[in-house]
PDB file of N, CA and C in Angstrom:
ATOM      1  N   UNK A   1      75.924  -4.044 -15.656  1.00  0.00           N
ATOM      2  CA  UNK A   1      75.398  -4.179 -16.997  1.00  0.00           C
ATOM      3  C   UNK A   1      76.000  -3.129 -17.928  1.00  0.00           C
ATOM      4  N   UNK A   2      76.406  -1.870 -17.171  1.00  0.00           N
ATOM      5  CA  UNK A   2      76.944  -0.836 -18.121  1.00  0.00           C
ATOM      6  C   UNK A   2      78.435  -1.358 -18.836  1.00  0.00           C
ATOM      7  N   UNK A   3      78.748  -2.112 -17.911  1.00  0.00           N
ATOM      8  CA  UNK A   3      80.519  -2.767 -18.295  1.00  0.00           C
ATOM      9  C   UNK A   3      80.381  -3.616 -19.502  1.00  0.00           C
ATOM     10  N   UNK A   4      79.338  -4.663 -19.043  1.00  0.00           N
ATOM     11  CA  UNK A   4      79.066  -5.190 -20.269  1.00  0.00           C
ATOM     12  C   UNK A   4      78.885  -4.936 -21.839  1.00  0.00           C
ATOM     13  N   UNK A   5      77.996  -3.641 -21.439  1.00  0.00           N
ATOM     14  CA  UNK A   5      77.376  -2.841 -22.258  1.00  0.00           C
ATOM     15  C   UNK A   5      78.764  -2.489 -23.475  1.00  0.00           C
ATOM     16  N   UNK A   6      79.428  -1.742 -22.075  1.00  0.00           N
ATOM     17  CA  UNK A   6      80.780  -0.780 -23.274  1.00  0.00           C
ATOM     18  C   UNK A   6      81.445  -2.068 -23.586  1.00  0.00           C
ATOM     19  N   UNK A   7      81.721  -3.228 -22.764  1.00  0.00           N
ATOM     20  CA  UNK A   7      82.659  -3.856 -23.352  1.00  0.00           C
ATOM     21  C   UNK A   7      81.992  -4.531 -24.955  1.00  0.00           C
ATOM     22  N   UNK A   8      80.989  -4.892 -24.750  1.00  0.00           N
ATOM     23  CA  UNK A   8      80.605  -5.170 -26.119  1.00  0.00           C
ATOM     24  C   UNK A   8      80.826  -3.982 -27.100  1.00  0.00           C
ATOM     25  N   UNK A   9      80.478  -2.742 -27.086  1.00  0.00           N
ATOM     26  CA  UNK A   9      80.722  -1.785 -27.954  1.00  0.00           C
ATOM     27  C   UNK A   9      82.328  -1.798 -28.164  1.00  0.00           C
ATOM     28  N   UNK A  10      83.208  -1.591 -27.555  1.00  0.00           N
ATOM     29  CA  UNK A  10      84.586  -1.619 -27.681  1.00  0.00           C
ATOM     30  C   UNK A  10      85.137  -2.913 -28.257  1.00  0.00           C
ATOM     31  N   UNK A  11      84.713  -4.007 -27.811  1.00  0.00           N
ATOM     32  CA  UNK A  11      85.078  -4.831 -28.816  1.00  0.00           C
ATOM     33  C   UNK A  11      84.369  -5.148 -30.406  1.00  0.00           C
ATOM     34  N   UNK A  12      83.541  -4.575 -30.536  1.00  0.00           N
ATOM     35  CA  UNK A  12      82.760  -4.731 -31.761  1.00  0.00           C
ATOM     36  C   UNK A  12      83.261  -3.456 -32.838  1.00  0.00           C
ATOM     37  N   UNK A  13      83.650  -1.951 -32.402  1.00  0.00           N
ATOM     38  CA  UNK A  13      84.691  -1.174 -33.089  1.00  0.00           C
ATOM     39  C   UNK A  13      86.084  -1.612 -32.820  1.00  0.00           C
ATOM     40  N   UNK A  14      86.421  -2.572 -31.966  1.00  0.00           N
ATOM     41  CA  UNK A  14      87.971  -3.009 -32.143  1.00  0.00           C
ATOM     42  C   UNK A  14      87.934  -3.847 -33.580  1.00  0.00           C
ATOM     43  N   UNK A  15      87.043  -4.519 -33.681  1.00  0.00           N
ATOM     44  CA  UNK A  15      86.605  -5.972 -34.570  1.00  0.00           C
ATOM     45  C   UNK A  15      86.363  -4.965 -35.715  1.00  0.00           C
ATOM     46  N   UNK A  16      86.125  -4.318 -36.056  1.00  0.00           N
ATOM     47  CA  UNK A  16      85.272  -3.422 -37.060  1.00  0.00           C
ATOM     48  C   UNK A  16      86.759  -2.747 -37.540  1.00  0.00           C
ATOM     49  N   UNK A  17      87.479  -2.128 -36.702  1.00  0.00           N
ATOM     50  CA  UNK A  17      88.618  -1.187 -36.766  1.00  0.00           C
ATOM     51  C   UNK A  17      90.093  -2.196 -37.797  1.00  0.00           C
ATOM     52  N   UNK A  18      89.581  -3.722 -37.562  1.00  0.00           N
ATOM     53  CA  UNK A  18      90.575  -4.720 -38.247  1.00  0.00           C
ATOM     54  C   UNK A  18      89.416  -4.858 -39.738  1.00  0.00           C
ATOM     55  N   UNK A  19      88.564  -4.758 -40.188  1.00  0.00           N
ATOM     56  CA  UNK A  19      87.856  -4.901 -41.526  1.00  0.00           C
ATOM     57  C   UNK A  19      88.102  -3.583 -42.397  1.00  0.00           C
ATOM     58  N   UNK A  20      88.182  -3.962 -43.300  1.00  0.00           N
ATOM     59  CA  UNK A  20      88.395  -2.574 -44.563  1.00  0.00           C
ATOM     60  C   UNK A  20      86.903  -2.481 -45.018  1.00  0.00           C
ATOM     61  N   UNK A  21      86.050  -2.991 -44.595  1.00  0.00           N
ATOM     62  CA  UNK A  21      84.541  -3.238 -45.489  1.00  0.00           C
ATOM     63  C   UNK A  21      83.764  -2.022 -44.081  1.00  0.00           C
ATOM     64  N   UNK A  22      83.715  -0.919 -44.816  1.00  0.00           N
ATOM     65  CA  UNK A  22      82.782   0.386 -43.718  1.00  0.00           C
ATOM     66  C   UNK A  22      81.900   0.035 -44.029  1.00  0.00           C
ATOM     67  N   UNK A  23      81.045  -0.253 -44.614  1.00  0.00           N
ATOM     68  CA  UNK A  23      80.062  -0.811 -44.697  1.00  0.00           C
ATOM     69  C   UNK A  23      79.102  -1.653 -43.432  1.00  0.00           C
ATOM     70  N   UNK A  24      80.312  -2.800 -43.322  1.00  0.00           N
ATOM     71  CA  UNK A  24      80.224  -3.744 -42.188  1.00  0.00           C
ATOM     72  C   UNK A  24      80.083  -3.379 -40.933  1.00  0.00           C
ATOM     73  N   UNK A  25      81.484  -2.329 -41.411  1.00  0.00           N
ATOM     74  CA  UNK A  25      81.978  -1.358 -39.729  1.00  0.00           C
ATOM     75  C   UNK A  25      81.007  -0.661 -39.641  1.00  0.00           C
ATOM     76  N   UNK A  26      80.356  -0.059 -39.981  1.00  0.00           N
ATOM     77  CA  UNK A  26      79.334   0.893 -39.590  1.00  0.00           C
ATOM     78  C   UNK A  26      77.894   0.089 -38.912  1.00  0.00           C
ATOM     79  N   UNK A  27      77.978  -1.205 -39.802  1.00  0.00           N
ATOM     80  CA  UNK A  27      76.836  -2.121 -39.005  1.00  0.00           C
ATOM     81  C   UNK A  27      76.930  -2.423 -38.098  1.00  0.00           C
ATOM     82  N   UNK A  28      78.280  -2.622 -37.912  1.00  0.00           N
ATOM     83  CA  UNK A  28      78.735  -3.470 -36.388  1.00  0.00           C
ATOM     84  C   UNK A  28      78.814  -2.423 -35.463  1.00  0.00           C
ATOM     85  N   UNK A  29      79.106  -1.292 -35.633  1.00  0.00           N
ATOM     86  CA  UNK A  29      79.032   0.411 -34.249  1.00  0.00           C
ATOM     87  C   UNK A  29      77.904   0.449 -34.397  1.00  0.00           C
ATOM     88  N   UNK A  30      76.680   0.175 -35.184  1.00  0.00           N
ATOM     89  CA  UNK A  30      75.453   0.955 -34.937  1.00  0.00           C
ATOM     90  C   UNK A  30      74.556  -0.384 -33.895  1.00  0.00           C
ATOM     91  N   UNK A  31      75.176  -1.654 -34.239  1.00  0.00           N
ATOM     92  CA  UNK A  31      74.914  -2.783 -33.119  1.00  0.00           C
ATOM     93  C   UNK A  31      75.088  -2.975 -32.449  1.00  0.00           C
ATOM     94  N   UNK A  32      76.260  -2.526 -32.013  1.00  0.00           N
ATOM     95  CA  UNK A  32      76.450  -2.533 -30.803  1.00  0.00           C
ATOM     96  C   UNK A  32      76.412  -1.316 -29.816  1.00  0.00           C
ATOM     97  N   UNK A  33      76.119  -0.354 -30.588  1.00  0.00           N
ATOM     98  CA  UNK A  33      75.087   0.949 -29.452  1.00  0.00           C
ATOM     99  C   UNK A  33      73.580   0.397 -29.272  1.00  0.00           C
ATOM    100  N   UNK A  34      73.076   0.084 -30.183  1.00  0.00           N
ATOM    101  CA  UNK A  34      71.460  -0.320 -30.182  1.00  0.00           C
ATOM    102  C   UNK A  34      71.882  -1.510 -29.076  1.00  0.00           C
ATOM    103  N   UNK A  35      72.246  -2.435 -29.175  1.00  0.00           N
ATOM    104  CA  UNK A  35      72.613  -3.177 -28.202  1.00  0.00           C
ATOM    105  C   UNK A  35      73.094  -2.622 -26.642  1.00  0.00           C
ATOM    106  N   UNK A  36      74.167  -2.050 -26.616  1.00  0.00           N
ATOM    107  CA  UNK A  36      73.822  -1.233 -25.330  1.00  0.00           C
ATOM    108  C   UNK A  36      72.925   0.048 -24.608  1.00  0.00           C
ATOM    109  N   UNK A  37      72.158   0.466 -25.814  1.00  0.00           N
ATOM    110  CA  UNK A  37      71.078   1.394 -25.292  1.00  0.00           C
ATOM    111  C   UNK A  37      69.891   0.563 -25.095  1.00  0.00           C
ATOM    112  N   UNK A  38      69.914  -0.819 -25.481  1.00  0.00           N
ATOM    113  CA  UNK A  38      69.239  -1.758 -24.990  1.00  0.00           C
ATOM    114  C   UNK A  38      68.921  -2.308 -23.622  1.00  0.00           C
ATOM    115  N   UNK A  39      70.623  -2.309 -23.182  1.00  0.00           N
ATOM    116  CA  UNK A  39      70.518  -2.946 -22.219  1.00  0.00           C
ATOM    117  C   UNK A  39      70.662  -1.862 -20.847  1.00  0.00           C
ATOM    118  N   UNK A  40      70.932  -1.153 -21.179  1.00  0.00           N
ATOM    119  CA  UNK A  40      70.661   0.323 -20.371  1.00  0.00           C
ATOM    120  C   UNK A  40      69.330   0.406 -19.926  1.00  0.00           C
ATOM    121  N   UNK A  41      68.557   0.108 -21.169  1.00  0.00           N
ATOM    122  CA  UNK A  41      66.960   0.804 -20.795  1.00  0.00           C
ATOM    123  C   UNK A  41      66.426  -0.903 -19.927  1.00  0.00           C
ATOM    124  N   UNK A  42      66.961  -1.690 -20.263  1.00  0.00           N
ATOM    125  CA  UNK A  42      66.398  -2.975 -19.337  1.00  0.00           C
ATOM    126  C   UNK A  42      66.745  -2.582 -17.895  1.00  0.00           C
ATOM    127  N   UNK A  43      68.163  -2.652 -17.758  1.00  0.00           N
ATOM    128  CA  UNK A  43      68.250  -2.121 -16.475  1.00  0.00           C
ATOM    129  C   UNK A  43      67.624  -1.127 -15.471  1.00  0.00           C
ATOM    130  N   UNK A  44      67.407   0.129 -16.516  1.00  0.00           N
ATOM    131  CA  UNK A  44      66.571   1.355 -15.608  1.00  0.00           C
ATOM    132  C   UNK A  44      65.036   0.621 -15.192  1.00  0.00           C
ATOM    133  N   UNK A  45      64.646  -0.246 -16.580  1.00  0.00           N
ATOM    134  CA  UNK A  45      63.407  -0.512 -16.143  1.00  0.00           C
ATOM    135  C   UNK A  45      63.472  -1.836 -15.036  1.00  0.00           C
ATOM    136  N   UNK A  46      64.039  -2.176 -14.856  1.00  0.00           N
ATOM    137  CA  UNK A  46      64.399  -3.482 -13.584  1.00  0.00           C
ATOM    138  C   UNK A  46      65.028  -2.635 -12.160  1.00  0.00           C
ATOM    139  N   UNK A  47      65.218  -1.922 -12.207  1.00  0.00           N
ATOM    140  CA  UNK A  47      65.872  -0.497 -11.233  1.00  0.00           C
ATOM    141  C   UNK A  47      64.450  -0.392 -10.694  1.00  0.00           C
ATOM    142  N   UNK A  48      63.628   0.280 -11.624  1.00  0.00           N
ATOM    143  CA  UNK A  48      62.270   1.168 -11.537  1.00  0.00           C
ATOM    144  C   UNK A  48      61.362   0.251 -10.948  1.00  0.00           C
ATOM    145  N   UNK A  49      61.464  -1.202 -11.010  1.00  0.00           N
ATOM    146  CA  UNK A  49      60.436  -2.222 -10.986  1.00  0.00           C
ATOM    147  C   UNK A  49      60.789  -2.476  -9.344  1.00  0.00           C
ATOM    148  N   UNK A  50      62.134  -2.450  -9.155  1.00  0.00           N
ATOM    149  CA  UNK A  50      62.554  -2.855  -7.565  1.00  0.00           C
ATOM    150  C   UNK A  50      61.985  -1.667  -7.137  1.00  0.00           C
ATOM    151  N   UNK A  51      62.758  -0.479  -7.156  1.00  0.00           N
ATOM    152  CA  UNK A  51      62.145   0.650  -6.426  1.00  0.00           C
ATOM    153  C   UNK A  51      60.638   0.778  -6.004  1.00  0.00           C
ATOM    154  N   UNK A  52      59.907   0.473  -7.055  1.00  0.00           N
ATOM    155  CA  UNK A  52      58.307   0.212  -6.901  1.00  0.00           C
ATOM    156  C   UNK A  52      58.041  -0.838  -5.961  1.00  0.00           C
ATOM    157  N   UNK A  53      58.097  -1.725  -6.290  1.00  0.00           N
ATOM    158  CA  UNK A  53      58.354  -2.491  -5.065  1.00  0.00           C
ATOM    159  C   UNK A  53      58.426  -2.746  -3.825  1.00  0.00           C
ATOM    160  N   UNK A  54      59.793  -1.828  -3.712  1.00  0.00           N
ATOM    161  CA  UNK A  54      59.865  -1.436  -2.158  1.00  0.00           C
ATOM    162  C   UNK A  54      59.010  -0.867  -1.903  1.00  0.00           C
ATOM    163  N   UNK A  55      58.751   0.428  -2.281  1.00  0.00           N
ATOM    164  CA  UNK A  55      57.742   1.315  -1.680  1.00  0.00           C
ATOM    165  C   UNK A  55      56.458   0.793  -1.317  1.00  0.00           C
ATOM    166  N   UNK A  56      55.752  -0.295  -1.905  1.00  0.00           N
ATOM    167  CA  UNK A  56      55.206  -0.581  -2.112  1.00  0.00           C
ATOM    168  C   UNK A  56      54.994  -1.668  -0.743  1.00  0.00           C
ATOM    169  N   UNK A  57      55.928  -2.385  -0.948  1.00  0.00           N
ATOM    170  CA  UNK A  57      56.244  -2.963   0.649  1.00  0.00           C
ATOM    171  C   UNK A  57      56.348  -2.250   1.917  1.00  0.00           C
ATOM    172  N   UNK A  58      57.297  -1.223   1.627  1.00  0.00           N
ATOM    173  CA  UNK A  58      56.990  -0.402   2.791  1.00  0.00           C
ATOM    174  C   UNK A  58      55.956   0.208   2.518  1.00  0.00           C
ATOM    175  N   UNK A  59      54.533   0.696   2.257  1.00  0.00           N
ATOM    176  CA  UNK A  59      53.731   1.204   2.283  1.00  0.00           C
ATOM    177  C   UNK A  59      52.804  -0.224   3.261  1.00  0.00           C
ATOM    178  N   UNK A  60      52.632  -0.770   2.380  1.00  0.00           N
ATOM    179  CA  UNK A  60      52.112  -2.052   3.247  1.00  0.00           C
ATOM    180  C   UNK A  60      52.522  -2.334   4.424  1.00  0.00           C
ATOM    181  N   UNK A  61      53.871  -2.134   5.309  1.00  0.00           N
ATOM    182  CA  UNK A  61      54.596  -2.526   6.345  1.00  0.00           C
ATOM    183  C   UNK A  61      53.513  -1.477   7.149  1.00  0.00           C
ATOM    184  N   UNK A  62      53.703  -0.034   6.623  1.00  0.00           N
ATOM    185  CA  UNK A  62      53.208   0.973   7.301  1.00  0.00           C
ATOM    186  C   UNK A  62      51.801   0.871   7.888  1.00  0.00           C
ATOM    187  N   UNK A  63      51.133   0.451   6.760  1.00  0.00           N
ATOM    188  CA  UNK A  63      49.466  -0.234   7.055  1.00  0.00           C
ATOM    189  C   UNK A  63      49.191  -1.048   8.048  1.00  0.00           C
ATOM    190  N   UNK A  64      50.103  -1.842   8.132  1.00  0.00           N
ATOM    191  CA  UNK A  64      50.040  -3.177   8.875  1.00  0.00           C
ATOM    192  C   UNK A  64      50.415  -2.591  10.177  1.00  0.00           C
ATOM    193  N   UNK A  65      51.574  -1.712  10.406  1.00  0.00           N
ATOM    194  CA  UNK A  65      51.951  -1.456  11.766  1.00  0.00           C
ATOM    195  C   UNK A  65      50.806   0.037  12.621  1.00  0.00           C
ATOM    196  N   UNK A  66      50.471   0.672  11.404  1.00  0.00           N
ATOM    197  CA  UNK A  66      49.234   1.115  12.018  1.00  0.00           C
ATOM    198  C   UNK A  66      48.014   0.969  12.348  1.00  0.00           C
ATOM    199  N   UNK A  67      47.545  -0.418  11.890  1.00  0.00           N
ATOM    200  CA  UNK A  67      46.441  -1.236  12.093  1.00  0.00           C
ATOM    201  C   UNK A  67      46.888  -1.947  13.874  1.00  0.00           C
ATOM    202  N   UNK A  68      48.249  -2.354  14.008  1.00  0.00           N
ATOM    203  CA  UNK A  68      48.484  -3.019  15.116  1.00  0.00           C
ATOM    204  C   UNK A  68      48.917  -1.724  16.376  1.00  0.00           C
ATOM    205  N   UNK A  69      48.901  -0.693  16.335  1.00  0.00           N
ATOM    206  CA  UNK A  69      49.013   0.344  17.056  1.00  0.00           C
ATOM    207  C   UNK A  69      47.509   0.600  17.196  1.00  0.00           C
ATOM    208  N   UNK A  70      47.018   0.835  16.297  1.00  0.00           N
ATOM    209  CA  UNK A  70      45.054   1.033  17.003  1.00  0.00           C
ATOM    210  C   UNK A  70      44.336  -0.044  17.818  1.00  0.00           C
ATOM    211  N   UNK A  71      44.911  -1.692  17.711  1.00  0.00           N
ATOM    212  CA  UNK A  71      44.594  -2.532  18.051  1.00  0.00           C
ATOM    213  C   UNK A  71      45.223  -2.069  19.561  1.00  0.00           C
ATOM    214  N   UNK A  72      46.541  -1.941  19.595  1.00  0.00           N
ATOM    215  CA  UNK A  72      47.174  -2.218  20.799  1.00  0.00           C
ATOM    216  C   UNK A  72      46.455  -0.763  21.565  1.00  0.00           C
ATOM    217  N   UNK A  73      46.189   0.036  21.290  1.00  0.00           N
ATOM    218  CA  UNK A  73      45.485   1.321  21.652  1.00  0.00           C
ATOM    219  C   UNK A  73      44.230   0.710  22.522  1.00  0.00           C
ATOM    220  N   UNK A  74      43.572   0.419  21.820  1.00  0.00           N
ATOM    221  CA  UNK A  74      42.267  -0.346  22.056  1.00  0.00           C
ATOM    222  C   UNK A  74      42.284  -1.409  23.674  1.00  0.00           C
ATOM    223  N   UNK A  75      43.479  -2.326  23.353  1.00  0.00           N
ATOM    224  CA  UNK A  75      43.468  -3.297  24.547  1.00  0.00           C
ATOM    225  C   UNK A  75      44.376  -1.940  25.636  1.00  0.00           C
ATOM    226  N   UNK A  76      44.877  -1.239  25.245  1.00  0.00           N
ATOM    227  CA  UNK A  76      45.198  -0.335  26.485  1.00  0.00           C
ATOM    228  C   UNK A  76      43.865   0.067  27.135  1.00  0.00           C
ATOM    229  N   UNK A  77      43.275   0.494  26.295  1.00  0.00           N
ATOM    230  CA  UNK A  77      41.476   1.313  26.835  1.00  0.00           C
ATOM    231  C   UNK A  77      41.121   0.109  27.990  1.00  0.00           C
ATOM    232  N   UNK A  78      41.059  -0.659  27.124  1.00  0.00           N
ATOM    233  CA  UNK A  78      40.289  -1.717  27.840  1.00  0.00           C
ATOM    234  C   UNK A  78      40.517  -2.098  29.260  1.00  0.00           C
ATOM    235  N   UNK A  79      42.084  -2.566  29.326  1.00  0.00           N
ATOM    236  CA  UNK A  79      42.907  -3.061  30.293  1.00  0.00           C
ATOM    237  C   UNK A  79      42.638  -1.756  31.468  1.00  0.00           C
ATOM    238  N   UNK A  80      42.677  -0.413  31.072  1.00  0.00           N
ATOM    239  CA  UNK A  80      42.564   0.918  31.880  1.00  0.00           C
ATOM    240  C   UNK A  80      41.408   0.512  32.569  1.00  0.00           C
ATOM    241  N   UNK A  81      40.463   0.252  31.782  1.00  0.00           N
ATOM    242  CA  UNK A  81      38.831   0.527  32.010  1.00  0.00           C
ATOM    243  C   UNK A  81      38.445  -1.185  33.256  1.00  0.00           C
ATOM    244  N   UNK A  82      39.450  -1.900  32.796  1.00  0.00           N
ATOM    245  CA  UNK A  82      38.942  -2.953  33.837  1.00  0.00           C
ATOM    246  C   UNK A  82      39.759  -2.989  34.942  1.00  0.00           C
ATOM    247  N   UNK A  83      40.903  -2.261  35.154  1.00  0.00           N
ATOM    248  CA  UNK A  83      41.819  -1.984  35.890  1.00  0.00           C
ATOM    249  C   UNK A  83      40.955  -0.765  37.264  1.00  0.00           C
ATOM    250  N   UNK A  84      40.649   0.100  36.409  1.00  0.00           N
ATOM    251  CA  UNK A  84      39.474   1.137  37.654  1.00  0.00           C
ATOM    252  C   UNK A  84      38.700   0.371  37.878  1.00  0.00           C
ATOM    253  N   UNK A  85      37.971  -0.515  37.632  1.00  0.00           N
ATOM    254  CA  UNK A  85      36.936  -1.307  37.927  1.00  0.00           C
ATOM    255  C   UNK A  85      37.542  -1.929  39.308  1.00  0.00           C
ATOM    256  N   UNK A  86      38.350  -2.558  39.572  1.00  0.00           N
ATOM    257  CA  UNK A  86      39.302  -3.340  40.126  1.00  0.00           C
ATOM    258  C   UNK A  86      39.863  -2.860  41.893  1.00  0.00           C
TER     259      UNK A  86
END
């Protein structure tokens, strides 16, 4: 997205750099930074949203596999306890 980003800026002061109207040119560099500080901040926040995510998954993975370790704990007891019986 950053490629994108500059390539739009570079072509929009290339485009700007062929007009005699600064005026224009100055509209068109200040659009196409707002435009790529745009798409910068989408990205970090789509970055930030996966990252959360994961963790988030792996936090849950973690839950889940320590819920099935107390379980499996449990049928060990058990299996012990009917095993001396035996």
């Amino acid at each position: 997205m950053k490629k994108v980003a500059v390539t739009v800026a570079v072509i929009a002061l290339g485009l700007a750099a062929c007009n005699k109207n600064n005026a224009d040119n100055s509209a068109a560099n200040e659009t196409a930074v707002e435009n790529a500080a745009a798409t910068d901040t989408n990205v970090a926040a789509e970055n930030a949203t996966a990252a959360a995510d994961s963790a988030l998954n792996a936090a849950g993975n973690a839950v889940e596999n320590a819920g099935e370790a107390v379980d499996n704990a449990q049928d060990a007891v058990a299996n012990s306890a009917e095993n001396a019986t035996h």
